[in-house]
C-alpha atoms as a PDB file:
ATOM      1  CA  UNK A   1     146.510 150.065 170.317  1.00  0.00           C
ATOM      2  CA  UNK A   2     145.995 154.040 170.350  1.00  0.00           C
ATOM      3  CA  UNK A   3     142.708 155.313 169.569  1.00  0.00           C
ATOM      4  CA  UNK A   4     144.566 157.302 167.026  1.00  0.00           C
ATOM      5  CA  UNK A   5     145.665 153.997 165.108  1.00  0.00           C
ATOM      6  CA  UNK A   6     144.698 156.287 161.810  1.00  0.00           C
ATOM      7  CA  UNK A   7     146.874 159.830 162.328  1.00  0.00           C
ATOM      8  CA  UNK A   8     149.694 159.776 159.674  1.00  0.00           C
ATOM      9  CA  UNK A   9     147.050 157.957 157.183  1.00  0.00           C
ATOM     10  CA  UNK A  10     144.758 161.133 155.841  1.00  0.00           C
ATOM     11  CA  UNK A  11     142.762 158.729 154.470  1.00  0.00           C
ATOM     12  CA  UNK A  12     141.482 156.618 157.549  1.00  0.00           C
ATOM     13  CA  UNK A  13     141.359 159.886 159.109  1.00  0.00           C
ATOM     14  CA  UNK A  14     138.971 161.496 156.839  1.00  0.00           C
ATOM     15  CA  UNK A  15     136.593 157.959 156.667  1.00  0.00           C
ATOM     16  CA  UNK A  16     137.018 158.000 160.458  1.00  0.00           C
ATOM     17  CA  UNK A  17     136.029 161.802 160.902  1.00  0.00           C
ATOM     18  CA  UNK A  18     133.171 161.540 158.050  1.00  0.00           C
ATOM     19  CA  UNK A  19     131.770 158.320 160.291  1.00  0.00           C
ATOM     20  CA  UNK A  20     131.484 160.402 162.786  1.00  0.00           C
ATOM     21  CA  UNK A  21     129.720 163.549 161.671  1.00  0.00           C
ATOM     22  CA  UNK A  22     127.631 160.590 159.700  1.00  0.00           C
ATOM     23  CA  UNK A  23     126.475 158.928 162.990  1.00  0.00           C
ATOM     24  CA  UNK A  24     126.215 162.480 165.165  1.00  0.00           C
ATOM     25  CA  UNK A  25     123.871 164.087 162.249  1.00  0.00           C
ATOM     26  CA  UNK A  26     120.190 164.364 163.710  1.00  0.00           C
ATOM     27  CA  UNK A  27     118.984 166.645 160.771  1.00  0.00           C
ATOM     28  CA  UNK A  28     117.254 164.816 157.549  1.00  0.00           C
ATOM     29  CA  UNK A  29     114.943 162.130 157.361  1.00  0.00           C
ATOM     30  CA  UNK A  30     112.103 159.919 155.809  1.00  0.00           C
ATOM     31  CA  UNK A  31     109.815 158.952 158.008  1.00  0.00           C
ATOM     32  CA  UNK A  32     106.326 157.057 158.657  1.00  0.00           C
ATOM     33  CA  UNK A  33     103.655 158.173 161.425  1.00  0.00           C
ATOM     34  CA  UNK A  34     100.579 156.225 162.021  1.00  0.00           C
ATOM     35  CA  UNK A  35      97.278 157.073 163.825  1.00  0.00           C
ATOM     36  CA  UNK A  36      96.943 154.606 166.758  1.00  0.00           C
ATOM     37  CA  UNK A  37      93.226 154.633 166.008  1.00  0.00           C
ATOM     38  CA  UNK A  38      93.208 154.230 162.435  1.00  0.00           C
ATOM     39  CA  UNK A  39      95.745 150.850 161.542  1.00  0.00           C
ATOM     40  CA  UNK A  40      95.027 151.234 157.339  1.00  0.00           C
ATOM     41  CA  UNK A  41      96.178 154.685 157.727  1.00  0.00           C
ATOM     42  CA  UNK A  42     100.046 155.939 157.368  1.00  0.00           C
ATOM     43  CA  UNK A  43     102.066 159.006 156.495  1.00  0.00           C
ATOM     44  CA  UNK A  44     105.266 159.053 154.531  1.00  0.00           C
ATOM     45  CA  UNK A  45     107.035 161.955 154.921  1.00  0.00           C
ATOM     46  CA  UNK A  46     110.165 163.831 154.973  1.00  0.00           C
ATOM     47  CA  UNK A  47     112.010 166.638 156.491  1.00  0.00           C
ATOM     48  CA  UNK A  48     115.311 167.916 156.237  1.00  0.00           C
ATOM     49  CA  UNK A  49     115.529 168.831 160.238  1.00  0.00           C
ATOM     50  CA  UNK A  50     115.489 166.932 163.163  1.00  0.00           C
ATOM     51  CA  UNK A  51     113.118 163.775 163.282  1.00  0.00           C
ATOM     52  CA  UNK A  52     111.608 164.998 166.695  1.00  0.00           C
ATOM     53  CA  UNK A  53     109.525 167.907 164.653  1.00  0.00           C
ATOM     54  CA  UNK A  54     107.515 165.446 163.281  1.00  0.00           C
ATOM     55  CA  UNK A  55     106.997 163.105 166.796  1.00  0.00           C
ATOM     56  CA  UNK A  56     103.515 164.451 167.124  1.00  0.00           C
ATOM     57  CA  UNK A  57     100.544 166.815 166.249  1.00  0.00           C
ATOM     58  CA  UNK A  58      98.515 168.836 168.072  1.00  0.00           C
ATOM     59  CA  UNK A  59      95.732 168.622 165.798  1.00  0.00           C
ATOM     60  CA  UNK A  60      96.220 164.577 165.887  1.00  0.00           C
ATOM     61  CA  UNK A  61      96.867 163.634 169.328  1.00  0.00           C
ATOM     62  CA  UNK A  62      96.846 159.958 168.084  1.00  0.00           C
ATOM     63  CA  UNK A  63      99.678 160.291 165.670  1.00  0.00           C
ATOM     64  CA  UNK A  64     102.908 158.909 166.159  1.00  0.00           C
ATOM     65  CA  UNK A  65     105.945 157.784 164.105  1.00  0.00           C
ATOM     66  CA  UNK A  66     106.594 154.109 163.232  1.00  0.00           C
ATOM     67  CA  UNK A  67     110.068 154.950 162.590  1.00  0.00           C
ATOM     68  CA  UNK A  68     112.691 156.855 160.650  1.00  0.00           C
ATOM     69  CA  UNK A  69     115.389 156.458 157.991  1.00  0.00           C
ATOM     70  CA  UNK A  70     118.164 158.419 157.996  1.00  0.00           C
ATOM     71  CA  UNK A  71     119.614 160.560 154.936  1.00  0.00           C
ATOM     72  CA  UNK A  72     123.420 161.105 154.572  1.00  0.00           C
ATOM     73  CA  UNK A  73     124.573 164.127 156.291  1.00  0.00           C
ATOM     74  CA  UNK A  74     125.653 166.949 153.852  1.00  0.00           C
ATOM     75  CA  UNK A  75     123.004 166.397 151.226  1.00  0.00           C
ATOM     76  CA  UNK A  76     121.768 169.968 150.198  1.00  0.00           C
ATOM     77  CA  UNK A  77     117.601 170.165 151.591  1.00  0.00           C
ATOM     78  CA  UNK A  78     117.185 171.093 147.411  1.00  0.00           C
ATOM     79  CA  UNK A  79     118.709 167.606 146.287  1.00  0.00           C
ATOM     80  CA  UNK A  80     116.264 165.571 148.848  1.00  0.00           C
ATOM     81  CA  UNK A  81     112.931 167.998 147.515  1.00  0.00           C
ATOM     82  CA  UNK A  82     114.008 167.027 143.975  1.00  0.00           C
ATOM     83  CA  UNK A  83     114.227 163.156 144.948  1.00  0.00           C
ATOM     84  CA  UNK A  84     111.460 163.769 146.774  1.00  0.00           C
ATOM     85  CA  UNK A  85     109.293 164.974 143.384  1.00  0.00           C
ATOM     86  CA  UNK A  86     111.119 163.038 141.068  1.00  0.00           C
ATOM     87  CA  UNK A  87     109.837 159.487 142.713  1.00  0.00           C
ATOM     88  CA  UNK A  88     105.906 160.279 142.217  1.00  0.00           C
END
């Protein structure tokens, strides 16, 4: 089978092309960093870049993220702030 099974069908094609941009996206997240030191102590967080601005501090060498959740591609950075504010 082709790897273009989907041309002809526009709508394959578009699911196939938004997977895509979906799963190469490294901008947008929710994340949680820890202190190594201090285990009752987290961070929730987000940022609307990539995940690798918030890997470490240099005012907290002992920081470090847990891990990361992903948010869609293509949401506008106002629309996450809003969730953000709206859920405390």
């Amino acid at each position: 089978m082709s790897q273009e099974w989907w041309e002809g069908d526009y709508k394959h094609e578009y699911i196939h092309r938004e997977n895509l941009k979906q799963q190469m996206s490294t901008v947008g997240w929710i994340y949680i960093g820890i202190d190594i030191r201090q285990d009752n102590i987290a961070k929730i967080g987000l940022t609307t870049k990539s995940l690798a601005t918030r890997a470490g501090c240099s005012q907290n060498p002992f920081y470090t993220l847990l891990c990361g959740f992903k948010i869609k591609h293509g949401v506008e950075p106002q629309k996450v702030h809003q969730n953000e504010k709206s859920s405390t």
